[in-house]
Protein backbone atom coordinates (compact mmCIF):
# COMPACT_ATOMS: atom_id res chain seq x y z
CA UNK A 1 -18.49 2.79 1.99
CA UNK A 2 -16.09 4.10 -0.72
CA UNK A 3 -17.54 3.32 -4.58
CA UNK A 4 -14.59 1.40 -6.47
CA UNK A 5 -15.39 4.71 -9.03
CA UNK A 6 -15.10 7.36 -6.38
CA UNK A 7 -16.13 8.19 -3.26
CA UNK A 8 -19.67 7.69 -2.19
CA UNK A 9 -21.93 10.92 -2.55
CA UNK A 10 -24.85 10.32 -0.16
CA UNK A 11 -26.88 12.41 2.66
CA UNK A 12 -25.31 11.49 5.97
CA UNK A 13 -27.35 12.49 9.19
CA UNK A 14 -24.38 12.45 11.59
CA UNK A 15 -22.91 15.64 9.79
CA UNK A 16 -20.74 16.50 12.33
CA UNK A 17 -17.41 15.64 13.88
CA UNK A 18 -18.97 15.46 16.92
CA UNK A 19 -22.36 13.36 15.78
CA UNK A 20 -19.80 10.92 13.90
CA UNK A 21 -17.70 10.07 16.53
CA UNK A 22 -20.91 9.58 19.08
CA UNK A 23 -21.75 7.14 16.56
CA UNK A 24 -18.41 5.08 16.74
CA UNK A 25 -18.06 5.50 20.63
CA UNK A 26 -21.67 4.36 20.64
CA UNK A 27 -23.32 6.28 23.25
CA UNK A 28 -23.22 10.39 23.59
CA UNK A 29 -21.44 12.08 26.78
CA UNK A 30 -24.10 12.49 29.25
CA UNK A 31 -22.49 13.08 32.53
CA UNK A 32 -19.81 15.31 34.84
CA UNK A 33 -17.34 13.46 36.33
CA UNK A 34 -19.02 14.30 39.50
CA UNK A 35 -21.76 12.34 37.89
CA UNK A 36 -19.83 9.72 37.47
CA UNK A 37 -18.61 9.65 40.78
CA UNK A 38 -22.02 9.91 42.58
CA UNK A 39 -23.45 7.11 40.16
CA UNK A 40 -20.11 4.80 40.75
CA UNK A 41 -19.93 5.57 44.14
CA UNK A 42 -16.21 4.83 43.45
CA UNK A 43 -14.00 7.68 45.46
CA UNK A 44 -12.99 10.82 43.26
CA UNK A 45 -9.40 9.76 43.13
CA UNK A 46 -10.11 6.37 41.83
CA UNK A 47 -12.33 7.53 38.51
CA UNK A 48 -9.34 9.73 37.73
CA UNK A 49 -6.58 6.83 38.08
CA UNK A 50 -8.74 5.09 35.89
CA UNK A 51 -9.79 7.82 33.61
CA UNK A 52 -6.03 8.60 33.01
CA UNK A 53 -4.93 5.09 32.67
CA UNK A 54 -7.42 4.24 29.87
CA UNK A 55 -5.41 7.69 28.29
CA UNK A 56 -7.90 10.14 27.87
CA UNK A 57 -7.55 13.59 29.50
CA UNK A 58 -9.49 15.08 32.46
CA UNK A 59 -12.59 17.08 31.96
CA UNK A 60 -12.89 20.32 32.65
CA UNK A 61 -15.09 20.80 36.08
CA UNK A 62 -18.63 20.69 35.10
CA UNK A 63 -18.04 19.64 31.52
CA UNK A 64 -20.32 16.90 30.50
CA UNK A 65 -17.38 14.35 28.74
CA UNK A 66 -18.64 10.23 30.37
CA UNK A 67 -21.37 8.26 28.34
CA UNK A 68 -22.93 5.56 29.57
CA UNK A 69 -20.11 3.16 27.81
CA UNK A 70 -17.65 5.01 30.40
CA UNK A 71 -19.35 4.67 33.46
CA UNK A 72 -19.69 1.11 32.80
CA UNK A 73 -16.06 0.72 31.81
CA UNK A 74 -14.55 2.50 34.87
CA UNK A 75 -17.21 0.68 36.83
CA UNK A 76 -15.75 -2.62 35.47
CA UNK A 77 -12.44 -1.79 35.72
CA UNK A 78 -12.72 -0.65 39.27
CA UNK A 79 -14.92 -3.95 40.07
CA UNK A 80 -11.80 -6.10 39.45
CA UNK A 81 -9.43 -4.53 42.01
CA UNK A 82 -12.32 -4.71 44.44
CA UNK A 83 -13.17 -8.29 43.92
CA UNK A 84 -9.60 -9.10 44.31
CA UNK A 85 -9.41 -10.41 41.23
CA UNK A 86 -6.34 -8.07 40.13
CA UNK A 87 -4.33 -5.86 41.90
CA UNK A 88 -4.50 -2.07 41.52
CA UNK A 89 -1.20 -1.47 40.24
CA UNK A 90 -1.77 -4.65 37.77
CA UNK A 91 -5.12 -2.93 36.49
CA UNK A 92 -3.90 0.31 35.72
CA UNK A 93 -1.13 -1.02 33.66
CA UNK A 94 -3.25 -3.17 31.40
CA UNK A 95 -5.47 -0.20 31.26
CA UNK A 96 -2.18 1.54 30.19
CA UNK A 97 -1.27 -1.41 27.56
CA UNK A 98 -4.87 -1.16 25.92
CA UNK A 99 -5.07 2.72 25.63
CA UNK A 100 -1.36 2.77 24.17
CA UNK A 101 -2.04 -0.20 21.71
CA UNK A 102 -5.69 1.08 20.82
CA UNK A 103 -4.54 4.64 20.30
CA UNK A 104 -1.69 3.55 18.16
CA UNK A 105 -3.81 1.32 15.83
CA UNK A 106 -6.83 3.58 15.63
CA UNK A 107 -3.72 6.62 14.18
CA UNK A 108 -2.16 3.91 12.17
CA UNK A 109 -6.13 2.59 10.62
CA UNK A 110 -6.81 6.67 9.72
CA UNK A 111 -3.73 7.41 8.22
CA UNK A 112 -4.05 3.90 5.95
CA UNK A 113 -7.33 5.23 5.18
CA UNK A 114 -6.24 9.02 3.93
CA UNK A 115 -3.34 7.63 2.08
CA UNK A 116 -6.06 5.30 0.14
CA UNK A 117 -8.14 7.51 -0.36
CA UNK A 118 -5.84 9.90 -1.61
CA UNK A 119 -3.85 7.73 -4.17
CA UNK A 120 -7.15 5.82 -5.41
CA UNK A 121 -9.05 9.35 -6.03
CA UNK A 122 -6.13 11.86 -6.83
CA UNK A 123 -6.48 13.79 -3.39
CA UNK A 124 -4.74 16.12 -1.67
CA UNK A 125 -4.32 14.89 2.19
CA UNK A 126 -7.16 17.43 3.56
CA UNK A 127 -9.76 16.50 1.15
CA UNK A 128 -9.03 12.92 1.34
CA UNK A 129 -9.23 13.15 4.85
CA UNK A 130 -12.51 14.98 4.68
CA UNK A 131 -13.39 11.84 2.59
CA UNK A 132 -12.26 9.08 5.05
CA UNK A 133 -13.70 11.07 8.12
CA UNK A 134 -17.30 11.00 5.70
CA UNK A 135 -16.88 6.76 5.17
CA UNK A 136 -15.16 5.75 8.96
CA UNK A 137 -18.31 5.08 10.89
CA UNK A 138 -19.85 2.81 8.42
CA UNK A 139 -15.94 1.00 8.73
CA UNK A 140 -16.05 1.00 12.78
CA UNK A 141 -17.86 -2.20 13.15
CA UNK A 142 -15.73 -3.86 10.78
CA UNK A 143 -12.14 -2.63 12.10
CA UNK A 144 -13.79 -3.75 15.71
CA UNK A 145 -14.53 -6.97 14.67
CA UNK A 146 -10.99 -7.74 13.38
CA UNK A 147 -9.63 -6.48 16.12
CA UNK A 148 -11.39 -8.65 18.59
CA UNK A 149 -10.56 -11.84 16.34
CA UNK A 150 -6.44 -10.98 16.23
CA UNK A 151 -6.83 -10.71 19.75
CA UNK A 152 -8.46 -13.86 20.48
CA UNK A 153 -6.12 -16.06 17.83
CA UNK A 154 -2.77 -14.71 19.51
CA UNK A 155 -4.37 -15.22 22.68
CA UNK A 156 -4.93 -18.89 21.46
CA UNK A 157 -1.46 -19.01 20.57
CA UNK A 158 0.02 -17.77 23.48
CA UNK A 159 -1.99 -20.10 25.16
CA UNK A 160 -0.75 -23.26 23.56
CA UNK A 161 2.79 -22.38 23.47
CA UNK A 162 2.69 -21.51 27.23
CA UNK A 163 1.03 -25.49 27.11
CA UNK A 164 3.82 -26.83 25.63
CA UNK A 165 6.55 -24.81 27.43
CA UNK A 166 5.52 -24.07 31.26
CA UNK A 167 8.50 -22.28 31.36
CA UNK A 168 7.28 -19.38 29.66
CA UNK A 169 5.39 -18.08 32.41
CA UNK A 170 8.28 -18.60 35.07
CA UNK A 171 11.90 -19.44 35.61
CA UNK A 172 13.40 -22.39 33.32
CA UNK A 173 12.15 -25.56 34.13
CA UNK A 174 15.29 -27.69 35.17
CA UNK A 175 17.49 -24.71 36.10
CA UNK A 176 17.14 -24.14 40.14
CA UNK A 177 19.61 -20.95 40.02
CA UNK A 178 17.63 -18.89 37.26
CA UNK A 179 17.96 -15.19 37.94
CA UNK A 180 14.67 -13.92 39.83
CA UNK A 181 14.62 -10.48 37.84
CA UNK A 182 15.26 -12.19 34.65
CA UNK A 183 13.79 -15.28 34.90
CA UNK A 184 13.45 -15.59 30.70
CA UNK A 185 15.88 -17.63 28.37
CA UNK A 186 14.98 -15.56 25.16
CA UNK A 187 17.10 -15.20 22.08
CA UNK A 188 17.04 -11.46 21.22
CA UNK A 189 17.82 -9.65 17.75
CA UNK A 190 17.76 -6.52 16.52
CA UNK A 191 17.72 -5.60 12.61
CA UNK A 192 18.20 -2.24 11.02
CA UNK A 193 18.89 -1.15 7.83
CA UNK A 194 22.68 -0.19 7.22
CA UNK A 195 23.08 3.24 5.33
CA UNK A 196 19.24 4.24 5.93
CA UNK A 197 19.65 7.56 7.17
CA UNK A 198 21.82 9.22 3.85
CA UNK A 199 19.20 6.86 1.76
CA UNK A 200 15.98 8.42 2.67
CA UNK A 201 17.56 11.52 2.52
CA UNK A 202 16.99 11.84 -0.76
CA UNK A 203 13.19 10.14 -0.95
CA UNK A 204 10.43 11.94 -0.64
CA UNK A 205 7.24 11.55 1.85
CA UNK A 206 5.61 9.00 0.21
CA UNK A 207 8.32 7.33 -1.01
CA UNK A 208 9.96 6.85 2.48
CA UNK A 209 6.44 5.47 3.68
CA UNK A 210 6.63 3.11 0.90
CA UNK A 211 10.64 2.07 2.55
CA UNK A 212 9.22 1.91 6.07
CA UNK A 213 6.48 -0.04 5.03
CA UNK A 214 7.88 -2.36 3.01
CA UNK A 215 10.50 -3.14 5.44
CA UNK A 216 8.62 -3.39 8.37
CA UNK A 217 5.82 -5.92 6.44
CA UNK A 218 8.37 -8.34 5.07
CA UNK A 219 10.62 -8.40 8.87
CA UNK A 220 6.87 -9.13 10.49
CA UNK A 221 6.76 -12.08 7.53
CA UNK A 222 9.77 -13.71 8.31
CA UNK A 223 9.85 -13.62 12.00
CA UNK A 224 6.36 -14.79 11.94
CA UNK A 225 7.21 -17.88 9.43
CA UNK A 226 10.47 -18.56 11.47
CA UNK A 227 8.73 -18.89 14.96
CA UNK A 228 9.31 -15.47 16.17
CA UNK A 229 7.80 -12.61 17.81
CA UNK A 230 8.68 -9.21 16.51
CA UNK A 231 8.92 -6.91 19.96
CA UNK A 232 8.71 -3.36 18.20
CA UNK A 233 9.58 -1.68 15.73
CA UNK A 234 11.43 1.05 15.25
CA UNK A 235 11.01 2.82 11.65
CA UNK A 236 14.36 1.62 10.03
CA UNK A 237 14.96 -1.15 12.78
CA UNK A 238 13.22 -3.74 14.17
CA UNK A 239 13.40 -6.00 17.14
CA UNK A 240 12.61 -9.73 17.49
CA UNK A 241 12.77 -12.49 20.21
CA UNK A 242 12.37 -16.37 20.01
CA UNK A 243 12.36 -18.87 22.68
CA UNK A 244 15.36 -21.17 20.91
CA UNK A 245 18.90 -19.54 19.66
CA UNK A 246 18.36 -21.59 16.42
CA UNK A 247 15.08 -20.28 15.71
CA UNK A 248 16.45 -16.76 15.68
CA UNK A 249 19.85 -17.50 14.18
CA UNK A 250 17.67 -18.68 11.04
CA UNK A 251 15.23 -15.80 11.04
CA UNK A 252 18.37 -13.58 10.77
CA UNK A 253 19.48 -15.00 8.16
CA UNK A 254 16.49 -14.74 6.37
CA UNK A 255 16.00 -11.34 6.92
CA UNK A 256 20.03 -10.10 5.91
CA UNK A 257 19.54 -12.57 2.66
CA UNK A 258 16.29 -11.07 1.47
CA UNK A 259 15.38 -7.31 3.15
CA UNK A 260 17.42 -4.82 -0.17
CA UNK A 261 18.08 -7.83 -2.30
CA UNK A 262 17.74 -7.06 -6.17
CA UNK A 263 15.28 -3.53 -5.22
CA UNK A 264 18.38 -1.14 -4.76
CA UNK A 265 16.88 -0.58 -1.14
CA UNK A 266 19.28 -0.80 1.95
CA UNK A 267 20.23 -4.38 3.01
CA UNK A 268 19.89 -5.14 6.81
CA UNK A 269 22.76 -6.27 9.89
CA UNK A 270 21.49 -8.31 12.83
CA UNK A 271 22.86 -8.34 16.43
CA UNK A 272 21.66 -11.71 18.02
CA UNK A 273 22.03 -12.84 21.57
CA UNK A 274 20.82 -15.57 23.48
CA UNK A 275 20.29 -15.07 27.58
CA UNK A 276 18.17 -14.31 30.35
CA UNK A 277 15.43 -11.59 30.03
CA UNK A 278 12.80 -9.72 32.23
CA UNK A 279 9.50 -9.73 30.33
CA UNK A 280 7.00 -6.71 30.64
CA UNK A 281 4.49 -4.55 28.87
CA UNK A 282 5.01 -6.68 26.04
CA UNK A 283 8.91 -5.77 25.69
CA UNK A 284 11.65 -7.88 26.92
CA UNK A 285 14.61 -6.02 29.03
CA UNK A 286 18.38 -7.36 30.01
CA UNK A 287 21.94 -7.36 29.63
CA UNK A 288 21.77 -9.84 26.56
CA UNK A 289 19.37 -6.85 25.06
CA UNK A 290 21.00 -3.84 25.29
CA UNK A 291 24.12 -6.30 24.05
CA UNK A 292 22.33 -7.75 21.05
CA UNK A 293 21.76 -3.49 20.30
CA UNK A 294 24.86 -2.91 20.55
CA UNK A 295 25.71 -5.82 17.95
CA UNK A 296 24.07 -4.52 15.60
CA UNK A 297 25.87 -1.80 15.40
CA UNK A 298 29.50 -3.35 14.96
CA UNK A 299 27.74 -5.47 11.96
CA UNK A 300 28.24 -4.94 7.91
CA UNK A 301 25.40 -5.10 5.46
CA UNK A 302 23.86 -8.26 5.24
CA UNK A 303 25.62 -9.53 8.17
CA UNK A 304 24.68 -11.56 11.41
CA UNK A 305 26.56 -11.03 14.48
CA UNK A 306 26.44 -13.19 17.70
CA UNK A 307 28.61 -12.75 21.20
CA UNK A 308 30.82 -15.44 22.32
CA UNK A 309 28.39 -17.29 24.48
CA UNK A 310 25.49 -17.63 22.01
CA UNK A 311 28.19 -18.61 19.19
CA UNK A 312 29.21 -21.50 21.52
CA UNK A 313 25.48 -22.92 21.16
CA UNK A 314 25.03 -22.22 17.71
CA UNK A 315 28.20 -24.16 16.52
CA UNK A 316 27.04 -27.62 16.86
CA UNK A 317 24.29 -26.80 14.41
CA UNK A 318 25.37 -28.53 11.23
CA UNK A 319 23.49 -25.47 8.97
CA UNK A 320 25.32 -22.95 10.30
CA UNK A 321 29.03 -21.56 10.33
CA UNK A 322 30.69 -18.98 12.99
CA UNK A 323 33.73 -16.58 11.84
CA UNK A 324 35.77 -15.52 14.07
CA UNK A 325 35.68 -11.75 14.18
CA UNK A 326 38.51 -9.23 15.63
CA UNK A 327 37.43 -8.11 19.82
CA UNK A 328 35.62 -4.82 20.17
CA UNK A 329 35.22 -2.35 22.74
CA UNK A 330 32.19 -1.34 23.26
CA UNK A 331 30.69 1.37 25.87
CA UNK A 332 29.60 -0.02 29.01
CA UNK A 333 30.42 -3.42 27.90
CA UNK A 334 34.44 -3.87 27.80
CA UNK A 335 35.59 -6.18 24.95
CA UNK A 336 33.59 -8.35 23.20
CA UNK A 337 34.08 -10.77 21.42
CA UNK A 338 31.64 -11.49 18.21
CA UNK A 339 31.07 -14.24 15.36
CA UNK A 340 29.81 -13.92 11.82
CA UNK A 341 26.92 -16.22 11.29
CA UNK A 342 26.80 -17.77 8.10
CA UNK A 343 24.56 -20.43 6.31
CA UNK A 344 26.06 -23.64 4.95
CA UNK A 345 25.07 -24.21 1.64
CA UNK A 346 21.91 -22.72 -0.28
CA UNK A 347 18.93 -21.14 1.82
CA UNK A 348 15.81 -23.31 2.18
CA UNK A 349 12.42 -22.36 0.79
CA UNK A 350 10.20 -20.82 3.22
CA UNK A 351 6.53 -19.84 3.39
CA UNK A 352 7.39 -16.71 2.37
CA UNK A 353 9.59 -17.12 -0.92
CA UNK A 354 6.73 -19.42 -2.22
């Protein structure tokens, strides 16, 4: 661990990169991937598919690169497609989703690391990654451990809103002509922040971290609080669906009314559309999508822009208001017609302004 006074001087007998990161992997490469092949019995082809889709390169021939954890993960993997249990094309793209997700968080948990370790003990980035890459292995078991409980609570959650809406994992219940290759009714947003590009111009590395960062934490807040699921994100944008139009029309204007306010930081626009979406890899793809983009671009700071349609549902609700806004053309879309969303009278208290 790292000392509140410093980091932690002690004698270490995984010295090494290499002895370190056996450690966290928990098991030393032992075999050739002909090893693995005559031990699986599972055809050449197939370890590689598998190899690949769990993102890790190929071996050279003859190097000794598979532990014992590997075998037993490819021979898992490969036991599912054989027991019919999932198909092969299935399997290799959750394979895909786990290596991209894992590989993302593990670059994301190192660099939070080095940029602690830096600022707490007065580093410069190579010795306070020296210091982080010293401490990581007595962190593994922890970051591990949080990881598997995130991913059983959204699990959990997915699980009961699926529950209460059987719709969610098929077309609308009570509409017999839903579109078969977008069988979703999702409102979709996207929020950037206007001007962001000449602002961080002038900011340096740290400071534009600090932007990013704060940005991105207080959009995950308020789509969380409002019922939303943020899809991505996209350094000075973010994008975020919700299974009602009113959930997301009041997220939006959440996000406009608070992201820049009183910190001299960039305010955000929204581009908000309600229709029928294609769900995959965790992303959500459509017409209404690339439309809500393109929203977002046509909006002002601090404004919320809807099409035509999704303004239609949104004006019965007494807390809102629609202006009318001048037709647009945009590329690939014709003209379009969009609406200012605006609150009627003062925002309510959420979670997260107490």
């Amino acid at each position: 661990m790292v000392a509140d006074g410093g980091p932690l001087q002690r004698e270490d007998p995984y010295s090494t990169a290499d002895e370190r990161a056996d450690r966290i992997a928990g098991a030393p490469a032992l075999y050739t991937l002909d090893d693995v092949v005559a031990q699986t019995a599972i055809a050449k082809a197939d370890v590689i598919g598998l190899w690949r889709a769990l993102g890790f390169p190929l071996p050279a021939k003859g190097e000794v690169a598979f532990s014992d954890a590997d075998v037993d993960a490819i021979t898992a993997a490969h036991e599912v497609v054989l027991y019919g249990v999932l198909g092969r094309a299935t399997e290799t793209s959750l394979l895909r989703a786990v290596s991209h997700t894992a590989e993302r968080l593990v670059w994301w948990q190192f660099e939070s690391l080095v940029d602690d370790a830096a600022n707490r003990f007065d580093l410069d980035t190579q010795s306070a990654r020296m210091v982080v890459l010293d401490q990581i292995a007595d962190l593994a078991d922890i970051f591990a451990d949080q990881i598997m409980y995130a991913w059983r609570k959204h699990l959990a959650r997915l699980i009961r809103q699926i529950g209460h809406k059987i719709a969610d994992v098929g077309p609308e219940v009570g509409e017999p002509d839903a579109s078969e290759h977008f069988p979703l009714m999702r409102a979709v947003a996207f929020v950037d922040l206007v001007g962001f590009t000449a602002f961080s111009a002038n900011l340096d590395a740290r400071e534009l971290d600090g932007l990013v960062q704060e940005f991105s934490e207080k959009s995950r807040d308020l789509v969380t609080a409002g019922g939303g699921r943020v899809v991505k994100e996209m350094g000075d944008g973010v994008m975020y669906v919700t299974d009602e139009p009113i959930r997301a029309a009041l997220i939006a204007l959440d996000l406009v009314e608070t992201v820049g306010k009183d910190s001299g930081r960039p305010p955000a626009r929204v581009g908000l559309t309600w229709g029928r979406v294609l769900g995959r890899y965790g992303d959500v793809f459509g017409p209404c999508v690339n439309l809500a983009s393109r929203l977002t671009t046509l909006a002002g700071a601090r404004e919320v822009l809807v099409d035509a349609a999704t303004g239609e549902l949104l004006e019965e609700e007494p807390e809102l208001r629609l202006v009318r806004r001048p037709k647009a053309d945009l590329a690939g879309l014709g003209s379009v017609r969009s609406f200012r969303l605006e609150r009627r009278g003062p925002k309510p208290a959420t979670p997260v302004d107490l």
